[in-house]
N, C-alpha and C. Protein backbone atom coordinates (compact mmCIF):
# COMPACT_ATOMS: atom_id res chain seq x y z
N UNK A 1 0.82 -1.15 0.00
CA UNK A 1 0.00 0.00 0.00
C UNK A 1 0.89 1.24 0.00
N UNK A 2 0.64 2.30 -1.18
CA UNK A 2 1.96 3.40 -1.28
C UNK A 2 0.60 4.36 -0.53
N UNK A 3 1.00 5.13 0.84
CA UNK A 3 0.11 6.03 0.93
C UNK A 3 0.92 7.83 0.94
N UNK A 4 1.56 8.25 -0.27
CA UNK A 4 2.10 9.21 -0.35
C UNK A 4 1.45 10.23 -1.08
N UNK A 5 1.38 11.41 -0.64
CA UNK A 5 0.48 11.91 -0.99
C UNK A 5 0.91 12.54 -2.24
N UNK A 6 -0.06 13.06 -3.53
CA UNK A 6 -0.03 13.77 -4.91
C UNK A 6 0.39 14.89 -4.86
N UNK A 7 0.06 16.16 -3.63
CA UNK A 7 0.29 17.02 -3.66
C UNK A 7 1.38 17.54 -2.73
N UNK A 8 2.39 17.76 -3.24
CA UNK A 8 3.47 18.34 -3.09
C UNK A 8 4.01 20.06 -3.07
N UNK A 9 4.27 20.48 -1.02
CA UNK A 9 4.20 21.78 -1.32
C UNK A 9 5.63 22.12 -1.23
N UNK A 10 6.04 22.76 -1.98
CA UNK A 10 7.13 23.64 -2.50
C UNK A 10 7.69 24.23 -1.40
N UNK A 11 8.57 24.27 -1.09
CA UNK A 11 9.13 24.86 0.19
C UNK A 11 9.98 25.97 0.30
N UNK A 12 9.90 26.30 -1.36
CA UNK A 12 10.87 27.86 -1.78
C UNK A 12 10.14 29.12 -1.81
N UNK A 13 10.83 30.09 -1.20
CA UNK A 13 10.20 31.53 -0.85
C UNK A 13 10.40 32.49 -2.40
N UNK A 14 8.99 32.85 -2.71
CA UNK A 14 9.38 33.41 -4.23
C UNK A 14 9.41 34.87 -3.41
N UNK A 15 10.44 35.48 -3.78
CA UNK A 15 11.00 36.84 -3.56
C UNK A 15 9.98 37.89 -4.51
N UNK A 16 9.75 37.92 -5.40
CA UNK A 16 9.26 38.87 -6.70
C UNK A 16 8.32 39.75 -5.65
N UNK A 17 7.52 39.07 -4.83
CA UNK A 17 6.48 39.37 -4.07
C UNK A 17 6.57 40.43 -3.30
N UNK A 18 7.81 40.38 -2.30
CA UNK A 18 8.77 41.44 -1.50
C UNK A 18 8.87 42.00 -2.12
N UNK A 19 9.93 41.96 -3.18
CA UNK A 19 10.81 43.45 -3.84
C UNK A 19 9.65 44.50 -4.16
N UNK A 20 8.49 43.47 -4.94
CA UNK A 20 7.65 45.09 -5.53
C UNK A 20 7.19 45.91 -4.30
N UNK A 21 6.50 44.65 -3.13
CA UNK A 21 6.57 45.84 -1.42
C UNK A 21 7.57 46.92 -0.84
N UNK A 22 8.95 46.30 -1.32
CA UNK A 22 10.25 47.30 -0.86
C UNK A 22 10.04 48.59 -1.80
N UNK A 23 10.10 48.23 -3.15
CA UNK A 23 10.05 49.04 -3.82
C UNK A 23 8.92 50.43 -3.97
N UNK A 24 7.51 49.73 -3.57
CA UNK A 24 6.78 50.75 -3.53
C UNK A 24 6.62 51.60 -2.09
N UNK A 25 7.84 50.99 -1.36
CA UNK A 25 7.49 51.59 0.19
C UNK A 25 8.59 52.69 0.02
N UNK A 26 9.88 51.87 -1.29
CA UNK A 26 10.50 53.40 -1.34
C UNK A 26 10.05 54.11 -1.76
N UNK A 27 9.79 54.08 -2.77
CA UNK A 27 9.29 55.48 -3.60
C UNK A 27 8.14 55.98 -2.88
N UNK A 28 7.32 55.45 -2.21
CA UNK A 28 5.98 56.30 -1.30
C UNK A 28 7.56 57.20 -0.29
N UNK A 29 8.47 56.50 0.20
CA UNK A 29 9.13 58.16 1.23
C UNK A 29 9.69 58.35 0.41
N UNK A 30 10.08 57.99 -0.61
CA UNK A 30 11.28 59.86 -1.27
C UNK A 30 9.55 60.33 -2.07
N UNK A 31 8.64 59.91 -1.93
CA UNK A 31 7.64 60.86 -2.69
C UNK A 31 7.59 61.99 -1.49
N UNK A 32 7.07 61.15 -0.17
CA UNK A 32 6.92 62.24 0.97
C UNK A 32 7.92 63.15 1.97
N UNK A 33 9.21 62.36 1.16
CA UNK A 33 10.10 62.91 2.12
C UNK A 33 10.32 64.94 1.45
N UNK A 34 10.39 64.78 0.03
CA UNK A 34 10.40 65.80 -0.62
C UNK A 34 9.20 66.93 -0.49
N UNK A 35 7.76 66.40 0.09
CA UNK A 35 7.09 67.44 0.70
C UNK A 35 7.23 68.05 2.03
N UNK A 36 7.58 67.51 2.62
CA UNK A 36 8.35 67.77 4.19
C UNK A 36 9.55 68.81 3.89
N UNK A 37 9.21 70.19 4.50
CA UNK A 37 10.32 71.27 4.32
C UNK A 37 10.21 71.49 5.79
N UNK A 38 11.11 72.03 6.65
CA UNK A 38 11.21 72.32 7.88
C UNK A 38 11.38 74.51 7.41
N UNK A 39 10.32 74.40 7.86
CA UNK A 39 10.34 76.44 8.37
C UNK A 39 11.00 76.95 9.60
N UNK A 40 11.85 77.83 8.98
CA UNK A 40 12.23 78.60 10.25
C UNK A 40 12.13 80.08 10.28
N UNK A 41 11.89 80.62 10.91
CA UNK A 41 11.53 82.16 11.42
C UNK A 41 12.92 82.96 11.02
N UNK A 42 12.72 83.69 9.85
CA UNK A 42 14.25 84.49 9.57
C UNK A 42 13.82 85.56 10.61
N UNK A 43 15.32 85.98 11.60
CA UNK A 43 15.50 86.62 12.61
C UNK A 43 15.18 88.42 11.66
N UNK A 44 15.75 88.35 10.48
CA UNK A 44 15.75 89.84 10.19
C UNK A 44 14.35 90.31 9.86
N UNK A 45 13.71 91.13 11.00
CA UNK A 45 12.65 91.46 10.58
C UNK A 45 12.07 92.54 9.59
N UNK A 46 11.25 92.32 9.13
CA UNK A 46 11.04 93.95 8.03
C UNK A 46 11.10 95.34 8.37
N UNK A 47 11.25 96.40 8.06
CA UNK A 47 11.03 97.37 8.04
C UNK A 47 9.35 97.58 8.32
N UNK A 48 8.92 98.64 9.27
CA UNK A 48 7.70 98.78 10.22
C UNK A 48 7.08 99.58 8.46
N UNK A 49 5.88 99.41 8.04
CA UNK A 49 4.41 100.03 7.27
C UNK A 49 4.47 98.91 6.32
N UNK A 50 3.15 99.81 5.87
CA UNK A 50 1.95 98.81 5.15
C UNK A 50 0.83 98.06 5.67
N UNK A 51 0.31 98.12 4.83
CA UNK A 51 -0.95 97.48 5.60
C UNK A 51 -1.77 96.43 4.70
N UNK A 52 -2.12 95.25 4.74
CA UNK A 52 -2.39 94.08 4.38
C UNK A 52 -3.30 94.64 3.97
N UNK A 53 -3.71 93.49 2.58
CA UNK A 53 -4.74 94.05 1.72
C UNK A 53 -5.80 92.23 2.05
N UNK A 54 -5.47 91.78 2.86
CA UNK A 54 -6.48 90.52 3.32
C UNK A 54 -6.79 91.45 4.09
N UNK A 55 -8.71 90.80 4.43
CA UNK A 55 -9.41 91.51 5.26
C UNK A 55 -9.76 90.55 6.18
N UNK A 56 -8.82 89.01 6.64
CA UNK A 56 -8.98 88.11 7.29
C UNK A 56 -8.13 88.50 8.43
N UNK A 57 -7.23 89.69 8.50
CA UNK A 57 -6.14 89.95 9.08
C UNK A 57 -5.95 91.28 9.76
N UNK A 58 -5.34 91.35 11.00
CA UNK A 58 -5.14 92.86 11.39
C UNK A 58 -3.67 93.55 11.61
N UNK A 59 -3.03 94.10 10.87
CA UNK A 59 -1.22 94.37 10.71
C UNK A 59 -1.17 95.37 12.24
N UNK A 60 -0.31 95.02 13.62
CA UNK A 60 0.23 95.73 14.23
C UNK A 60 1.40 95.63 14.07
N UNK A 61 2.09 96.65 14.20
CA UNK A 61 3.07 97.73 13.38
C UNK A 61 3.87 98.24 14.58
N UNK A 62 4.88 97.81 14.84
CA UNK A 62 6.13 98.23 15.74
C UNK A 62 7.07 99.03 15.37
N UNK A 63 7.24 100.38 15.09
CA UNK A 63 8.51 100.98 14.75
C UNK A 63 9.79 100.74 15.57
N UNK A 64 11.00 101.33 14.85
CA UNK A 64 11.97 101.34 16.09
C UNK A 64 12.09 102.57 17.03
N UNK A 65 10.99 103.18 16.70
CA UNK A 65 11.00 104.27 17.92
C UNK A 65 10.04 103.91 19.39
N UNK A 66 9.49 101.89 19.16
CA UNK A 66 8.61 101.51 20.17
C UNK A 66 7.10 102.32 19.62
N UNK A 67 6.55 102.76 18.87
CA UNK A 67 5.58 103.27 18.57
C UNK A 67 4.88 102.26 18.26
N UNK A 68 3.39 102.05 18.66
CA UNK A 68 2.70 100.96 18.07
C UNK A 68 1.81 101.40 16.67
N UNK A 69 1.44 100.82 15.52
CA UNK A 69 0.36 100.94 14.99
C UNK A 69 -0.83 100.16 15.00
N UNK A 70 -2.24 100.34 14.39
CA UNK A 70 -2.85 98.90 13.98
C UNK A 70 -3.53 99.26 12.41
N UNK A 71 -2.99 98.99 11.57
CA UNK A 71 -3.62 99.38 10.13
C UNK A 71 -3.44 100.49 9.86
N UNK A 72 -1.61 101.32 10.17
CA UNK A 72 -1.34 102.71 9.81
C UNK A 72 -2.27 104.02 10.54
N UNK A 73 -2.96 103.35 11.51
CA UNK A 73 -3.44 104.12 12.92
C UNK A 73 -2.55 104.04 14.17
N UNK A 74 -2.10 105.27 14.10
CA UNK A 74 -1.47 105.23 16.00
C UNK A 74 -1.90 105.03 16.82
N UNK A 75 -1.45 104.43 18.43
CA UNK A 75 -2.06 103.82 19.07
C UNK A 75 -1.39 103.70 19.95
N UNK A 76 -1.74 104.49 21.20
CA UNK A 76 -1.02 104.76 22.38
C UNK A 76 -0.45 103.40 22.73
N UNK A 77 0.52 103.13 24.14
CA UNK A 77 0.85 101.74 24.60
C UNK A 77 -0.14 101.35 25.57
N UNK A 78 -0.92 102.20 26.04
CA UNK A 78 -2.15 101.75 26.64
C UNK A 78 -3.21 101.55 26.51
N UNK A 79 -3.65 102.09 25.06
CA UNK A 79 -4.66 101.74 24.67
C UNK A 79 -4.87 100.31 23.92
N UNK A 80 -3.64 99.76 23.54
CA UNK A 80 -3.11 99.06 22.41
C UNK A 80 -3.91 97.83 22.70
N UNK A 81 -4.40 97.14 23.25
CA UNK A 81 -5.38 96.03 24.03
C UNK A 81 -6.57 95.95 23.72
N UNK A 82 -6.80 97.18 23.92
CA UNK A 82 -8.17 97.55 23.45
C UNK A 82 -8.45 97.83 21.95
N UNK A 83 -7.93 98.42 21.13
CA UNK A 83 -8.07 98.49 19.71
C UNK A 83 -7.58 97.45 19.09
N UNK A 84 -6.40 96.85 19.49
CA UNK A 84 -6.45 95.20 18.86
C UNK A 84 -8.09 94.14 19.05
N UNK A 85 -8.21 94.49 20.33
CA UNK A 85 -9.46 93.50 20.29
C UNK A 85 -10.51 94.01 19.66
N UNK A 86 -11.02 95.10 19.49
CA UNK A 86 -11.85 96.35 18.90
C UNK A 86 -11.87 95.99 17.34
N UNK A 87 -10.57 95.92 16.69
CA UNK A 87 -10.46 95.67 15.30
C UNK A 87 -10.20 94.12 14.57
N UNK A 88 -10.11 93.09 15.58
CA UNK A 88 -10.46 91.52 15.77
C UNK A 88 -12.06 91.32 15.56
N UNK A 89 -12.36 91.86 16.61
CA UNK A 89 -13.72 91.92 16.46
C UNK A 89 -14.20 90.60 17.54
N UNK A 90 -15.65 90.41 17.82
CA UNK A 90 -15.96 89.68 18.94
C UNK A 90 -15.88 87.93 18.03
N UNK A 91 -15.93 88.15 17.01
CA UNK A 91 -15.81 86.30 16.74
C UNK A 91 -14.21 85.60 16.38
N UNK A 92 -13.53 86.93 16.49
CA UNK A 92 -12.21 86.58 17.22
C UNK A 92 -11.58 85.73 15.69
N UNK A 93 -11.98 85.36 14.20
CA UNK A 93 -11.56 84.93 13.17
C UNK A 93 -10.27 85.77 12.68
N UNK A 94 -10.12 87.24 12.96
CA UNK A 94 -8.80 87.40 11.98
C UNK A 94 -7.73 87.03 12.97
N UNK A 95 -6.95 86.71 12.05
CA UNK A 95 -5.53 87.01 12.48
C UNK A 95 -4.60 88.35 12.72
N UNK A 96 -4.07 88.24 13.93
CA UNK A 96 -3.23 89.53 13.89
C UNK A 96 -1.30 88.94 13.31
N UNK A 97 -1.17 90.01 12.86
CA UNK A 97 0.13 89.69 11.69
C UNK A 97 1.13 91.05 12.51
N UNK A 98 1.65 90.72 13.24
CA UNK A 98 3.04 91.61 14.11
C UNK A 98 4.16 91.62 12.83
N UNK A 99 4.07 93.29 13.16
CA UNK A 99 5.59 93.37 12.14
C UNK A 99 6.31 94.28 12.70
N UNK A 100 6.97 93.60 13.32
CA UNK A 100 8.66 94.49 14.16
C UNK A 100 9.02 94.97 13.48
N UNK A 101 9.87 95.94 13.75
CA UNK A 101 11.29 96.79 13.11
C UNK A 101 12.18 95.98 13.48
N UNK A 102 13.46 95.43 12.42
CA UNK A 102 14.44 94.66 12.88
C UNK A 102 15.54 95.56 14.08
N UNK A 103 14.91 96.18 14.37
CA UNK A 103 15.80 97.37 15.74
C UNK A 103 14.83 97.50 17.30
N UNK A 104 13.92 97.11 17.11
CA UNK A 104 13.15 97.04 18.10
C UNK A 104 12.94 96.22 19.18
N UNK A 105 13.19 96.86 20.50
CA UNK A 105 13.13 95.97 21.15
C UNK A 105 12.44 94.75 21.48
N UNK A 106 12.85 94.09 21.74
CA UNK A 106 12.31 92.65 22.04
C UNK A 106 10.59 92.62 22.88
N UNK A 107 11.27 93.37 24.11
CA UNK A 107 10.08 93.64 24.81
C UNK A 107 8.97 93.90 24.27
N UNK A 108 9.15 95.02 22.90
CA UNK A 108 7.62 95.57 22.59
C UNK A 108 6.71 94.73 21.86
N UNK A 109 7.74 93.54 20.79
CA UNK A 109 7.17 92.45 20.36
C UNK A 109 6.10 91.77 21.09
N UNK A 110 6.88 91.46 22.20
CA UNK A 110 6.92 90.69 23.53
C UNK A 110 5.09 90.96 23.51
N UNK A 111 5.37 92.27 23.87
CA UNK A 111 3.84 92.82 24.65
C UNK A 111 2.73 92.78 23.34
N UNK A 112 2.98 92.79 22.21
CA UNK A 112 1.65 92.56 21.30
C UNK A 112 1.07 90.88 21.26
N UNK A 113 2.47 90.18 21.23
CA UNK A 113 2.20 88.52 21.27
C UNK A 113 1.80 88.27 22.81
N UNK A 114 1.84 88.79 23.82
CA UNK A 114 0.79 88.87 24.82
C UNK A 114 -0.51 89.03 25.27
N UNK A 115 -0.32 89.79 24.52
CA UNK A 115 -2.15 90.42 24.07
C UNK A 115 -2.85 89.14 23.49
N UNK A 116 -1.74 88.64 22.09
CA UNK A 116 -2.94 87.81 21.50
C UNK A 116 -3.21 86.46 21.92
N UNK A 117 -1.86 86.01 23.04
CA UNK A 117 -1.88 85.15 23.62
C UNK A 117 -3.21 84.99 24.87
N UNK A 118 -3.16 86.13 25.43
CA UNK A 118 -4.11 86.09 26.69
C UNK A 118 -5.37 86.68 26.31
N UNK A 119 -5.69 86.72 24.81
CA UNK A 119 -6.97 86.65 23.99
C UNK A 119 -7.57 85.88 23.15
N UNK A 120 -6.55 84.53 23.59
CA UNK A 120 -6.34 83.60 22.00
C UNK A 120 -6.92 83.60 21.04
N UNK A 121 -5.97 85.06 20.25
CA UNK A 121 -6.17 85.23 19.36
C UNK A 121 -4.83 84.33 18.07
N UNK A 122 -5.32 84.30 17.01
CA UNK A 122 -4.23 83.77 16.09
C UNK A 122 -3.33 84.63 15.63
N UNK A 123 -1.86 84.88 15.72
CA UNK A 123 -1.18 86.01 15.37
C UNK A 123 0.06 84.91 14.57
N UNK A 124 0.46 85.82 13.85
CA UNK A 124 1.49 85.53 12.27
C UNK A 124 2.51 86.57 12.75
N UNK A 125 3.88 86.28 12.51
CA UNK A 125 4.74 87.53 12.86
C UNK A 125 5.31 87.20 11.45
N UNK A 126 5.72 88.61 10.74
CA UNK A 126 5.68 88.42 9.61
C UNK A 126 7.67 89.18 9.46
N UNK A 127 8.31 88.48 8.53
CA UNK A 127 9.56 88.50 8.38
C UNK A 127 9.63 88.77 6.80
N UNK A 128 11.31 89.15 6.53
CA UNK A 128 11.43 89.54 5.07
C UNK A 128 11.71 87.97 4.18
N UNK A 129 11.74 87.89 3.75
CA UNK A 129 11.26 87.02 2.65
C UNK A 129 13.27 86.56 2.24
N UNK A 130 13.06 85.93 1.49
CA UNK A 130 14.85 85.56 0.97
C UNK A 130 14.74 86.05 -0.61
């Protein structure tokens, strides 16, 4: 009595199968690796005027004489709280866009990104370009 069986399994690993997996797992990261840019904040800031022509947005304006603006309106240092939130408006959607003088002190920055911090509001600090 031969009781051996007809079907016979193969015991070799066909590779073809892998490589096209390796292969499409590379090319998926150099596809994504090349959208991935890392941003960094250029330190030299612009020169203080102008005023944004989005109406999603509100430009305060730091000279290097510490002078504040908000949209080429002056604006005492004590009032400055109040007309930022005044020109935000109560549903709080624009963004405020800080633009230092690259001479200006730190501090005065300081005190507008305060404001929008302890109003959470969304603020953009806006730098010169390359």
């Amino acid at each position: 009595m031969n009781l051996k069986g007809r079907n016979k399994v193969d015991p070799s690993f066909n590779m073809s199968s892998m490589t096209d997996i390796v292969f499409l797992l590379l090319i998926f990261f150099m596809l994504t690796s090349t959208l991935v840019t890392v941003s960094a904040i250029d330190v030299l800031l612009p020169k203080a005027g102008g005023k944004t022509e989005n109406n999603t947005s509100v430009a305060v304006t730091v000279t290097d004489k510490s002078s504040f603006y908000i949209d080429k309106t002056k604006v005492s240092n004590s009032n400055l709280e109040r007309e930022i939130l005044s020109k935000v408006g109560a549903d709080k959607r624009k963004t405020v866009v800080i633009r230092g003088d690259q001479n200006v002190p730190y501090k005065n920055v300081m005190k507008v990104i305060d404001i929008a911090n302890r109003n959470k509001l969304k603020m953009i600090l806006a730098v010169k370009g390359k």
